[in-house]
ModelCIF file with pLDDT and N, C-alpha, C, O atoms, coordinates in Angstrom:
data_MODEL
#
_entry.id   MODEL 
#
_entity.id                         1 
_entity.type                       polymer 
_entity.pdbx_number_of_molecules   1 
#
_entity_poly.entity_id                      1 
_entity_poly.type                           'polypeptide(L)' 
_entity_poly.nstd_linkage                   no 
_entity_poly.nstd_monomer                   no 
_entity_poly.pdbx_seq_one_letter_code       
;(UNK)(UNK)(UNK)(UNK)(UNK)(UNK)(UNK)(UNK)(UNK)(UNK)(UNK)(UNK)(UNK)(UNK)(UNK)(UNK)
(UNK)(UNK)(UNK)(UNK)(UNK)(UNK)(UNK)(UNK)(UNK)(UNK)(UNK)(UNK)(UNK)(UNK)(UNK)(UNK)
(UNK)(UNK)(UNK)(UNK)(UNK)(UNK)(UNK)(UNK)(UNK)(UNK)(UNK)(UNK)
;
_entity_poly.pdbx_seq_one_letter_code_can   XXXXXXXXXXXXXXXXXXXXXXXXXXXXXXXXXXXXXXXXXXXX 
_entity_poly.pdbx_strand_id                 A 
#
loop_
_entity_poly_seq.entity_id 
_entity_poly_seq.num 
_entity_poly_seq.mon_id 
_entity_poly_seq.hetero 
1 1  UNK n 
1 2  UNK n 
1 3  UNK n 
1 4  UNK n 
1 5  UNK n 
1 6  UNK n 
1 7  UNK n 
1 8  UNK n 
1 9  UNK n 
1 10 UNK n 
1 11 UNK n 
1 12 UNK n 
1 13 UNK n 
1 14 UNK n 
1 15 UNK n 
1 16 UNK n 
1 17 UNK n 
1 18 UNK n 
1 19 UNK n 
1 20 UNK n 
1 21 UNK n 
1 22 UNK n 
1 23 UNK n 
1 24 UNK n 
1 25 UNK n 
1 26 UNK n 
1 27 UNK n 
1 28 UNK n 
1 29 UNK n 
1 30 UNK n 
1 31 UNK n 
1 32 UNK n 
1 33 UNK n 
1 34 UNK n 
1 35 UNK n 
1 36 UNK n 
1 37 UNK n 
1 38 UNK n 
1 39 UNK n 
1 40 UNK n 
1 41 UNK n 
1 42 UNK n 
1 43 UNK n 
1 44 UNK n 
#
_struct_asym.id          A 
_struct_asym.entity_id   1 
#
loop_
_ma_qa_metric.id 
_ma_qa_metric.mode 
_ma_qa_metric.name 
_ma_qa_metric.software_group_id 
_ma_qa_metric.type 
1 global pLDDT . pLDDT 
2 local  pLDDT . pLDDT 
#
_ma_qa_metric_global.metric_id      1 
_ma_qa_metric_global.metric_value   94.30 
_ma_qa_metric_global.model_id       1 
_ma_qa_metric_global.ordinal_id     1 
#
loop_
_ma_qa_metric_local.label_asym_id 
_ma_qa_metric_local.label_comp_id 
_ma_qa_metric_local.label_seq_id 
_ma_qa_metric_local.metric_id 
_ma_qa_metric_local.metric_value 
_ma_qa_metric_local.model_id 
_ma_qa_metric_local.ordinal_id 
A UNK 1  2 89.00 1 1  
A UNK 2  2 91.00 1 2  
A UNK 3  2 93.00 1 3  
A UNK 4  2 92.00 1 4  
A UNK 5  2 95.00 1 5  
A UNK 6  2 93.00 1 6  
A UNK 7  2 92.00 1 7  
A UNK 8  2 94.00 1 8  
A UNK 9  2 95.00 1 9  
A UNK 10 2 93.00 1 10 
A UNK 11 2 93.00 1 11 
A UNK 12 2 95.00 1 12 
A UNK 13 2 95.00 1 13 
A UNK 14 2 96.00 1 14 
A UNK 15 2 97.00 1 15 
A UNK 16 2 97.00 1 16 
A UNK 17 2 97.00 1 17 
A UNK 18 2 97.00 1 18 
A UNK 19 2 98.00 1 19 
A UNK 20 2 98.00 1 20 
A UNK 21 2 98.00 1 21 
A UNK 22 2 98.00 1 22 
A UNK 23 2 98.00 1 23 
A UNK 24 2 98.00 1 24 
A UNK 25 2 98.00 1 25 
A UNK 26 2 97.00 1 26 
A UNK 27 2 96.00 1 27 
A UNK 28 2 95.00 1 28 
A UNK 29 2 95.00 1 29 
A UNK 30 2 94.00 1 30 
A UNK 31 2 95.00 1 31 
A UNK 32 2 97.00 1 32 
A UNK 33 2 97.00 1 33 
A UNK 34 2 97.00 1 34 
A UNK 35 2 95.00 1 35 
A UNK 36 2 94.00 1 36 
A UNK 37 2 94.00 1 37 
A UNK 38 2 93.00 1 38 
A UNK 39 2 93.00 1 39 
A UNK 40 2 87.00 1 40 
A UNK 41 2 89.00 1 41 
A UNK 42 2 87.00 1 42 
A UNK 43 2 86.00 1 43 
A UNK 44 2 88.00 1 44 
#
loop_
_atom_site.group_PDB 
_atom_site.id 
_atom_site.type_symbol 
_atom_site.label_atom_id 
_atom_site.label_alt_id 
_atom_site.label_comp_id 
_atom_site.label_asym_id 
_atom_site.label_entity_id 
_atom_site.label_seq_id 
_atom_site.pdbx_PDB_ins_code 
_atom_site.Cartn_x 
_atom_site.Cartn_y 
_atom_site.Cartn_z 
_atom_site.occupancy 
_atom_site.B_iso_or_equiv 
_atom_site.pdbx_formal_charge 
_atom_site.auth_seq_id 
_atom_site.auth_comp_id 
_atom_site.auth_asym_id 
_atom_site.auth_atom_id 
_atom_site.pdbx_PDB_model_num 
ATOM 1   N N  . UNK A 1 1  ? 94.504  139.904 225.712 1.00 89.00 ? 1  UNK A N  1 
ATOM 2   C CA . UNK A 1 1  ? 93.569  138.887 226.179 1.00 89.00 ? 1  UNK A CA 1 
ATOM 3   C C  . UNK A 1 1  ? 93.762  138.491 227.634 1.00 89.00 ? 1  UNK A C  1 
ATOM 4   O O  . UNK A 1 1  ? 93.123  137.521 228.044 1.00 89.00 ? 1  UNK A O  1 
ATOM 5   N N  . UNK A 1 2  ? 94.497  139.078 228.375 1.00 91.00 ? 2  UNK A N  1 
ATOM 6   C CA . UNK A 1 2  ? 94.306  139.077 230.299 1.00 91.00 ? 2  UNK A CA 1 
ATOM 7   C C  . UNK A 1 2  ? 93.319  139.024 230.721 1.00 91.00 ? 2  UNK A C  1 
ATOM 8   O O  . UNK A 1 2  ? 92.355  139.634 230.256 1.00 91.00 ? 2  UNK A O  1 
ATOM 9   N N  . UNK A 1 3  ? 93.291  138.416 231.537 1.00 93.00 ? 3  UNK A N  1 
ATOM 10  C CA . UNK A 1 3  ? 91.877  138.628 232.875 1.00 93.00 ? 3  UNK A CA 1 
ATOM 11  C C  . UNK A 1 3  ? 91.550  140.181 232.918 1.00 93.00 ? 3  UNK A C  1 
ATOM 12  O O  . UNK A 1 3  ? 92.342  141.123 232.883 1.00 93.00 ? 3  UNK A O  1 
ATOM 13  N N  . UNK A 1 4  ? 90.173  140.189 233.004 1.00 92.00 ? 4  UNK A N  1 
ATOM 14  C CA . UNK A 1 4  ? 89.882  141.413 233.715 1.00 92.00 ? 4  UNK A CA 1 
ATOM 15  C C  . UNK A 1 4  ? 90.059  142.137 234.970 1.00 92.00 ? 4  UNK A C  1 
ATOM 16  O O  . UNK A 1 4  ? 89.690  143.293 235.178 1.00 92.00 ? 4  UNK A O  1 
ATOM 17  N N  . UNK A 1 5  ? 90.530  141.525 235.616 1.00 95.00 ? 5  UNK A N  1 
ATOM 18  C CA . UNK A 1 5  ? 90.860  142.107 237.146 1.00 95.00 ? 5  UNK A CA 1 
ATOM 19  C C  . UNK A 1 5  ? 92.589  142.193 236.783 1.00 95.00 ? 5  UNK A C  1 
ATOM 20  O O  . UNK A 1 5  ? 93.032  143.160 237.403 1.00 95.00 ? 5  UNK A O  1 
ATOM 21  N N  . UNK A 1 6  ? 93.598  141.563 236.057 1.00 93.00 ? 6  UNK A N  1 
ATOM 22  C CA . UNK A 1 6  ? 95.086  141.727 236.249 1.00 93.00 ? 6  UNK A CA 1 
ATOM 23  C C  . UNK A 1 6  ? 95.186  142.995 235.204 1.00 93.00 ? 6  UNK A C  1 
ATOM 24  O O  . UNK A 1 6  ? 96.267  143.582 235.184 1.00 93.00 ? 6  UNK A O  1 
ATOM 25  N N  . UNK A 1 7  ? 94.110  143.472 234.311 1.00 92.00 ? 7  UNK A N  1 
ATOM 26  C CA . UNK A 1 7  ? 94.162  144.774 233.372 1.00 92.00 ? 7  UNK A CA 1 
ATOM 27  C C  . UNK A 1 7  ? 93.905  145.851 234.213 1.00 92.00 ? 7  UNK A C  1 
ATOM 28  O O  . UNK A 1 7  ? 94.721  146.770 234.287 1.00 92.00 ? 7  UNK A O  1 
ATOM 29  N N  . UNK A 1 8  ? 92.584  145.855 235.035 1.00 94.00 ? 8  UNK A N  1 
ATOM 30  C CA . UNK A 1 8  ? 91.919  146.762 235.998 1.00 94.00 ? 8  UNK A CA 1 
ATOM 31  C C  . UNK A 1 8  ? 93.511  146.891 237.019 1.00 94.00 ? 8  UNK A C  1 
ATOM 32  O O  . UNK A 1 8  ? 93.822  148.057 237.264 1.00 94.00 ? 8  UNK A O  1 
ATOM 33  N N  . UNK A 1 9  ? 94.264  146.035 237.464 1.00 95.00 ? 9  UNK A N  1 
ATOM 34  C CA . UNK A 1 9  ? 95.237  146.426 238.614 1.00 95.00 ? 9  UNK A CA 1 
ATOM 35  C C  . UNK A 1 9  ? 96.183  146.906 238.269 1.00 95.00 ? 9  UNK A C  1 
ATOM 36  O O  . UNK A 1 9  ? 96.957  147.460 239.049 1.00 95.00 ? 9  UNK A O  1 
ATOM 37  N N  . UNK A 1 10 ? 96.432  146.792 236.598 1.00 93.00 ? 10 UNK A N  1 
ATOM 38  C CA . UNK A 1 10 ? 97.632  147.014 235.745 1.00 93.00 ? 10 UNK A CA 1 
ATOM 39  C C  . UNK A 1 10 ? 97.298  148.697 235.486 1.00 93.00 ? 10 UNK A C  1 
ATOM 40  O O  . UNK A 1 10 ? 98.085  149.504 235.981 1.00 93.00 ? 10 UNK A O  1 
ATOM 41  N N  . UNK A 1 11 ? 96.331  149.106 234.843 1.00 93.00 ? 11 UNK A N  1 
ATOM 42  C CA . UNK A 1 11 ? 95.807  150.557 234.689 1.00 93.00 ? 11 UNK A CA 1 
ATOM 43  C C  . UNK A 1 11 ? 95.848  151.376 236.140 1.00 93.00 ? 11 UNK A C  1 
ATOM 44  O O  . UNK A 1 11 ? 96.343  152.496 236.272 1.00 93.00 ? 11 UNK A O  1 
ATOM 45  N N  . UNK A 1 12 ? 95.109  150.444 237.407 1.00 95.00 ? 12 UNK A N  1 
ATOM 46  C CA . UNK A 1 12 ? 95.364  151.580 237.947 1.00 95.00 ? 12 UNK A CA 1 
ATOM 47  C C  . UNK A 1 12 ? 97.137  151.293 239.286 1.00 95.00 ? 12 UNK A C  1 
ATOM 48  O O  . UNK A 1 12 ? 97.225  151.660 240.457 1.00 95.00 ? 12 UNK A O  1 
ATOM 49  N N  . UNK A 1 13 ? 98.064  150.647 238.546 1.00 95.00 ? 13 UNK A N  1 
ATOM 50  C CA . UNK A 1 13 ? 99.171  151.096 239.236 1.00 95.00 ? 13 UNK A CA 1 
ATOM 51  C C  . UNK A 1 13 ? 100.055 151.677 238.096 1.00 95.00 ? 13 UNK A C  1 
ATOM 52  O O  . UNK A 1 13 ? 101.103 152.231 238.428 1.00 95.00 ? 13 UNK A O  1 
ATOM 53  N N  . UNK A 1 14 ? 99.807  151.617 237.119 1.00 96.00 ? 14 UNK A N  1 
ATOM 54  C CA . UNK A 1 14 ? 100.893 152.309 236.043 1.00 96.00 ? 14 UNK A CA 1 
ATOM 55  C C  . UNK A 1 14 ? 100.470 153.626 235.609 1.00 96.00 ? 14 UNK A C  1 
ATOM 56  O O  . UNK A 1 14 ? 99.416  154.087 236.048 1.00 96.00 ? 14 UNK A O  1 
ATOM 57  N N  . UNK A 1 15 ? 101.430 154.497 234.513 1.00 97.00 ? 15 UNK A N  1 
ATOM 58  C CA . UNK A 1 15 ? 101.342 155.296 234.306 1.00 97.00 ? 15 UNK A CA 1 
ATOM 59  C C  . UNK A 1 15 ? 100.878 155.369 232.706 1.00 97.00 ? 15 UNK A C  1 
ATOM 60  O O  . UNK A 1 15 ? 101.687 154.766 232.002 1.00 97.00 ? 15 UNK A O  1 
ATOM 61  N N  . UNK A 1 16 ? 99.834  155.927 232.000 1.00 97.00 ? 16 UNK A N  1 
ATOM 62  C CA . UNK A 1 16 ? 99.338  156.424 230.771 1.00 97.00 ? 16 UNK A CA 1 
ATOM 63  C C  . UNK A 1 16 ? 100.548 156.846 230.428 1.00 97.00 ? 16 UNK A C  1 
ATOM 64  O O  . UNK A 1 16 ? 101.313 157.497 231.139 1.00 97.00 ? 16 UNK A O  1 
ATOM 65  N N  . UNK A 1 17 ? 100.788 156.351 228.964 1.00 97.00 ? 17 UNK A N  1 
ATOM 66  C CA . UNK A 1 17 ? 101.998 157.068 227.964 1.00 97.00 ? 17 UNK A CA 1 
ATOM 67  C C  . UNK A 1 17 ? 101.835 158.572 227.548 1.00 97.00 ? 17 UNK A C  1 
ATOM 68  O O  . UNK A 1 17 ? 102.640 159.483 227.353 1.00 97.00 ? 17 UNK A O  1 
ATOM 69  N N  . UNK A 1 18 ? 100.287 158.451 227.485 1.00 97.00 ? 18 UNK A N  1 
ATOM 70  C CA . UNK A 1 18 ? 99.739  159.644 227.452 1.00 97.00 ? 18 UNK A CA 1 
ATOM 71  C C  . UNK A 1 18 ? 99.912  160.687 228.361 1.00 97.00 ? 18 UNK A C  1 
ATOM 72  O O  . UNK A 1 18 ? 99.462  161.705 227.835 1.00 97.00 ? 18 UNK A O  1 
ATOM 73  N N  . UNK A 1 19 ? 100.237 160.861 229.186 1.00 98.00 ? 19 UNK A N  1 
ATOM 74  C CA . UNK A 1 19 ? 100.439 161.418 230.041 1.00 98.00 ? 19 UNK A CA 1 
ATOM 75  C C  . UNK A 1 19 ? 102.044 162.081 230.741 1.00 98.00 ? 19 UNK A C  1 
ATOM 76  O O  . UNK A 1 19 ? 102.206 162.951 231.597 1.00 98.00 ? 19 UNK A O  1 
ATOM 77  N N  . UNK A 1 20 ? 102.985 161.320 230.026 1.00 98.00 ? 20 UNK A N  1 
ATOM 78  C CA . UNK A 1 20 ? 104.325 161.733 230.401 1.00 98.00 ? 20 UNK A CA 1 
ATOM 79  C C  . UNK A 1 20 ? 104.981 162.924 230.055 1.00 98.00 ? 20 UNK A C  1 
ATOM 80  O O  . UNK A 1 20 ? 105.896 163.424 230.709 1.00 98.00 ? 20 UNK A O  1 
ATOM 81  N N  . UNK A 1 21 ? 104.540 163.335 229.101 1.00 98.00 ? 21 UNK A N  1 
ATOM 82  C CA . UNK A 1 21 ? 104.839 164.429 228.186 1.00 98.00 ? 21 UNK A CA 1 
ATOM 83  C C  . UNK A 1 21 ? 104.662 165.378 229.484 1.00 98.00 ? 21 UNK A C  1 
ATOM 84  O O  . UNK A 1 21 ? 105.556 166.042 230.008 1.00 98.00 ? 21 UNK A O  1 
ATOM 85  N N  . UNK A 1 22 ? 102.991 165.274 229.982 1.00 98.00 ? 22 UNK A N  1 
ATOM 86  C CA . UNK A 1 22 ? 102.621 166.435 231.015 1.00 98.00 ? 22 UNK A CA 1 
ATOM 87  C C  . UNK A 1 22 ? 103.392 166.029 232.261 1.00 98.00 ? 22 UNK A C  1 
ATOM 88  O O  . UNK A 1 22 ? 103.545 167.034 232.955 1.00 98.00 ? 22 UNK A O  1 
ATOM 89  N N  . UNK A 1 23 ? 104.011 164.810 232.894 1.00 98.00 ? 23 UNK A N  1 
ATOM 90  C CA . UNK A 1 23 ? 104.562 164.674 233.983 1.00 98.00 ? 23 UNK A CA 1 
ATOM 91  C C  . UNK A 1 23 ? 106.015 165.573 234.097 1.00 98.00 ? 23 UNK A C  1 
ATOM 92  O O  . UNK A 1 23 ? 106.578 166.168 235.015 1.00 98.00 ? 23 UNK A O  1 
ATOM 93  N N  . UNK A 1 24 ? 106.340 165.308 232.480 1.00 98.00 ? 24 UNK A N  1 
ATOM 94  C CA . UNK A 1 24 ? 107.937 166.065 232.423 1.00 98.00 ? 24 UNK A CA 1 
ATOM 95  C C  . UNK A 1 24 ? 108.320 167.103 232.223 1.00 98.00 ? 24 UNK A C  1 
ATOM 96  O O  . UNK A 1 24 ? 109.424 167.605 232.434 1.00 98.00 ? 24 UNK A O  1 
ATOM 97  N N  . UNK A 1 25 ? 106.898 167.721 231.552 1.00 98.00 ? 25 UNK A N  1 
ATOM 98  C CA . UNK A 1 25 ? 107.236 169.551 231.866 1.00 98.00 ? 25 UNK A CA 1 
ATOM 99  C C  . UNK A 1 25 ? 106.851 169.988 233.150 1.00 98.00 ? 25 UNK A C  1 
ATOM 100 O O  . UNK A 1 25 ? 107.410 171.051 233.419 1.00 98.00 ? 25 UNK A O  1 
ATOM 101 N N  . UNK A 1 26 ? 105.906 169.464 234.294 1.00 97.00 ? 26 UNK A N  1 
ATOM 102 C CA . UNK A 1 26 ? 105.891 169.607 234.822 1.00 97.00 ? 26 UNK A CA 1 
ATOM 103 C C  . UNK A 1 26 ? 106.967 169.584 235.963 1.00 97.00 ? 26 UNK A C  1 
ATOM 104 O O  . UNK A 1 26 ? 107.146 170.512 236.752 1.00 97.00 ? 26 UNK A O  1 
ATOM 105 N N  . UNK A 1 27 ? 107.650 168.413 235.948 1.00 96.00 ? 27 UNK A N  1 
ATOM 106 C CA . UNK A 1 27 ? 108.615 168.565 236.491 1.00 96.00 ? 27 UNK A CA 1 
ATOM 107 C C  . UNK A 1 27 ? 110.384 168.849 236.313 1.00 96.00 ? 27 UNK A C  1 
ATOM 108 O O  . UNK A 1 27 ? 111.449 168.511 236.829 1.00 96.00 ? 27 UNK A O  1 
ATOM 109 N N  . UNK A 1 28 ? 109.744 169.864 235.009 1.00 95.00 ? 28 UNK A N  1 
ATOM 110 C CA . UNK A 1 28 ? 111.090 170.711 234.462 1.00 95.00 ? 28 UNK A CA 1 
ATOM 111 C C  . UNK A 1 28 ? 111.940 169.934 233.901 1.00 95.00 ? 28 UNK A C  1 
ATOM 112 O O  . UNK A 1 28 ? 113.022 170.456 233.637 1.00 95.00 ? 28 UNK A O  1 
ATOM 113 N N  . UNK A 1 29 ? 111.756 168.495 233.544 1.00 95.00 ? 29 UNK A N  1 
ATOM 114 C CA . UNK A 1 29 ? 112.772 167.664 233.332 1.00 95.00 ? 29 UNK A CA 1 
ATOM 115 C C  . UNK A 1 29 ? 113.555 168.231 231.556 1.00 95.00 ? 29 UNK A C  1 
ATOM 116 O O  . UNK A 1 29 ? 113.051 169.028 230.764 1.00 95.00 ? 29 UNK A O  1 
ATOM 117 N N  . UNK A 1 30 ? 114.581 167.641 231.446 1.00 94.00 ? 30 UNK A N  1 
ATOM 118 C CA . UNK A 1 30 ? 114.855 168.217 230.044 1.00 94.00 ? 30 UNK A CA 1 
ATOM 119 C C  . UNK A 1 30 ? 115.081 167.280 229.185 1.00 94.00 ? 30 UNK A C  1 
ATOM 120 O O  . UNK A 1 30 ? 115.515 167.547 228.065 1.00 94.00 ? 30 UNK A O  1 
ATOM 121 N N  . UNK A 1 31 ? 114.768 165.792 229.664 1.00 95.00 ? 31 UNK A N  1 
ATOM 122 C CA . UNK A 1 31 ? 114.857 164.243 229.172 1.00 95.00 ? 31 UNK A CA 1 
ATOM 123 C C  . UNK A 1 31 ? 113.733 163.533 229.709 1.00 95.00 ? 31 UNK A C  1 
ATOM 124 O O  . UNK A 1 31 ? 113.801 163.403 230.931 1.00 95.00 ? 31 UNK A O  1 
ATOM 125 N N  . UNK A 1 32 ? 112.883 163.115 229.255 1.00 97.00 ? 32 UNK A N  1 
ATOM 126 C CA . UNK A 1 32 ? 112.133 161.686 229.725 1.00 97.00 ? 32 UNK A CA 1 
ATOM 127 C C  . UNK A 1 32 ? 112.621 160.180 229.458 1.00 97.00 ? 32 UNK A C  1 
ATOM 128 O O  . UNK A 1 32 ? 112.779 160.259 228.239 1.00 97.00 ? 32 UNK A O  1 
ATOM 129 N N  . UNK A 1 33 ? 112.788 159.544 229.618 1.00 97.00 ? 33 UNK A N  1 
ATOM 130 C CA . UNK A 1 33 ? 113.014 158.306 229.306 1.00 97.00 ? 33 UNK A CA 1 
ATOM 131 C C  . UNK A 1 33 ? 112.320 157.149 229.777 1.00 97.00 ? 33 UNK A C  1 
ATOM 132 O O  . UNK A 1 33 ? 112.693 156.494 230.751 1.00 97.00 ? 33 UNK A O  1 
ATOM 133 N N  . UNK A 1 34 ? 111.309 156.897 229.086 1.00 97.00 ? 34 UNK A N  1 
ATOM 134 C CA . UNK A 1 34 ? 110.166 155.742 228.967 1.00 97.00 ? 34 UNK A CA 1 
ATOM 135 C C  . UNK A 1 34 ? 110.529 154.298 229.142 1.00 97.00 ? 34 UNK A C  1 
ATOM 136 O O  . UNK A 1 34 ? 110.684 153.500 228.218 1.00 97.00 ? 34 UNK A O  1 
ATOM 137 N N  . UNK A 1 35 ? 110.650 154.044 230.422 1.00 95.00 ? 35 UNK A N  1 
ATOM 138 C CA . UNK A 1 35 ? 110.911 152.306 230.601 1.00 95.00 ? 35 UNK A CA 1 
ATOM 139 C C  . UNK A 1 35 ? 109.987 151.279 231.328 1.00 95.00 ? 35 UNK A C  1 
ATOM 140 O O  . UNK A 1 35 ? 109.328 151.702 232.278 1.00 95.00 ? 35 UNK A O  1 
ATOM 141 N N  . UNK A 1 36 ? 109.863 149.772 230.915 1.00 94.00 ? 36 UNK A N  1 
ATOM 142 C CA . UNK A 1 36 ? 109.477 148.930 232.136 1.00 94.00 ? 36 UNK A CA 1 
ATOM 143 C C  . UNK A 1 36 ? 107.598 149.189 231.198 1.00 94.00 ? 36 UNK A C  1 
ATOM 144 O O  . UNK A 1 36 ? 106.499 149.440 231.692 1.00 94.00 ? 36 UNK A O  1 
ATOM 145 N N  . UNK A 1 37 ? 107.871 149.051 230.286 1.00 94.00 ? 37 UNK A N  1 
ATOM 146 C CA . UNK A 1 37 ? 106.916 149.355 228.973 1.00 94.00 ? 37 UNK A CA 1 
ATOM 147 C C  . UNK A 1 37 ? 106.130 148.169 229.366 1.00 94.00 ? 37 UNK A C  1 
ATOM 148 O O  . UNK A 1 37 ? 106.525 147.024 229.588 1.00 94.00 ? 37 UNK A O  1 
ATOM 149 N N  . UNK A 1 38 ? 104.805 148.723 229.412 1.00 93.00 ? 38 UNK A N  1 
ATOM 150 C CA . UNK A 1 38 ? 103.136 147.469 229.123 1.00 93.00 ? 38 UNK A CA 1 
ATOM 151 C C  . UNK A 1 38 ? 102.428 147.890 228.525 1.00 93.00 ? 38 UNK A C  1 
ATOM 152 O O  . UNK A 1 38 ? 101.678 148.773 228.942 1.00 93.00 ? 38 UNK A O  1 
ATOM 153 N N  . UNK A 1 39 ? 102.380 147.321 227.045 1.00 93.00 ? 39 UNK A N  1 
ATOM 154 C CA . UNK A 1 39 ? 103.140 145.676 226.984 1.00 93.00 ? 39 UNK A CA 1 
ATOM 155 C C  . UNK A 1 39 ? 103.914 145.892 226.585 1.00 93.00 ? 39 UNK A C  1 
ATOM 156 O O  . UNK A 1 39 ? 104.068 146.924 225.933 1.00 93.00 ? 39 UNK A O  1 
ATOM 157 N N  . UNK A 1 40 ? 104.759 145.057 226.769 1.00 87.00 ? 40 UNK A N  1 
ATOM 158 C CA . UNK A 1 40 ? 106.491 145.393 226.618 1.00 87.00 ? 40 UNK A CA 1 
ATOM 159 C C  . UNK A 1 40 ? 106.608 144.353 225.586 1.00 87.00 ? 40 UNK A C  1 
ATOM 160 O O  . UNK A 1 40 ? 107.757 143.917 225.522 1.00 87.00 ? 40 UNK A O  1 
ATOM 161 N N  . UNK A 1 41 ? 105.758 143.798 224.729 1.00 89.00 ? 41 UNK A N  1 
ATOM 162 C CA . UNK A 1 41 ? 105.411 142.639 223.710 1.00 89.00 ? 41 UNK A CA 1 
ATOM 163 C C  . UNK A 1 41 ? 105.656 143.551 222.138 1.00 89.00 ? 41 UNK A C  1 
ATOM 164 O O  . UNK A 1 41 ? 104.904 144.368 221.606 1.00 89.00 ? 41 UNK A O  1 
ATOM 165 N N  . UNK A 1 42 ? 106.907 143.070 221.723 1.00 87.00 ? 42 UNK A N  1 
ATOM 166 C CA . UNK A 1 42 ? 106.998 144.177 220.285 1.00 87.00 ? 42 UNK A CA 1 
ATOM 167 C C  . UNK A 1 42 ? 105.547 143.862 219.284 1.00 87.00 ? 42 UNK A C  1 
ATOM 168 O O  . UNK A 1 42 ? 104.826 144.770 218.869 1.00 87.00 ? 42 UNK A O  1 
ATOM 169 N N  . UNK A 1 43 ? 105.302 142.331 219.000 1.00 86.00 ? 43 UNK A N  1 
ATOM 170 C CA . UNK A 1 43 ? 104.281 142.097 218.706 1.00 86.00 ? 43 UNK A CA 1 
ATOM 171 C C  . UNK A 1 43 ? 102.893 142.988 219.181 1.00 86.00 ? 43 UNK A C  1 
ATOM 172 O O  . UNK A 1 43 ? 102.161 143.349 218.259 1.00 86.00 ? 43 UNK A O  1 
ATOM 173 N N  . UNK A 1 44 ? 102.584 143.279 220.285 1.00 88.00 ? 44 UNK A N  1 
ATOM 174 C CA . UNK A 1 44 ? 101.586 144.194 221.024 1.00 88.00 ? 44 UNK A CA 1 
ATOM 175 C C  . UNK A 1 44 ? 101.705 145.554 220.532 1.00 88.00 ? 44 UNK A C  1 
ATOM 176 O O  . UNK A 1 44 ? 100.992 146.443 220.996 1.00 88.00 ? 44 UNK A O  1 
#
């Protein structure tokens, strides 16, 4: 339930979860480790 403009600034400075999988083969990694989580709300 955020403002619409602090969601819009939040999407475009973070990174899709969706997307890490492809960041880390790409960059050969042999561990990812997912931190600094939004929302970082266990409830969420």
């Amino acid at each position: 339930g955020l403002p619409q403009s602090l969601i819009d600034h939040i999407l475009a400075t973070h990174t899709d979860v969706s997307e890490l999988g492809r960041i880390a083969a790409e960059a050969g990694a042999r561990t990812l480790v997912a931190t600094h989580l939004s929302p970082g709300i266990p409830a969420a």
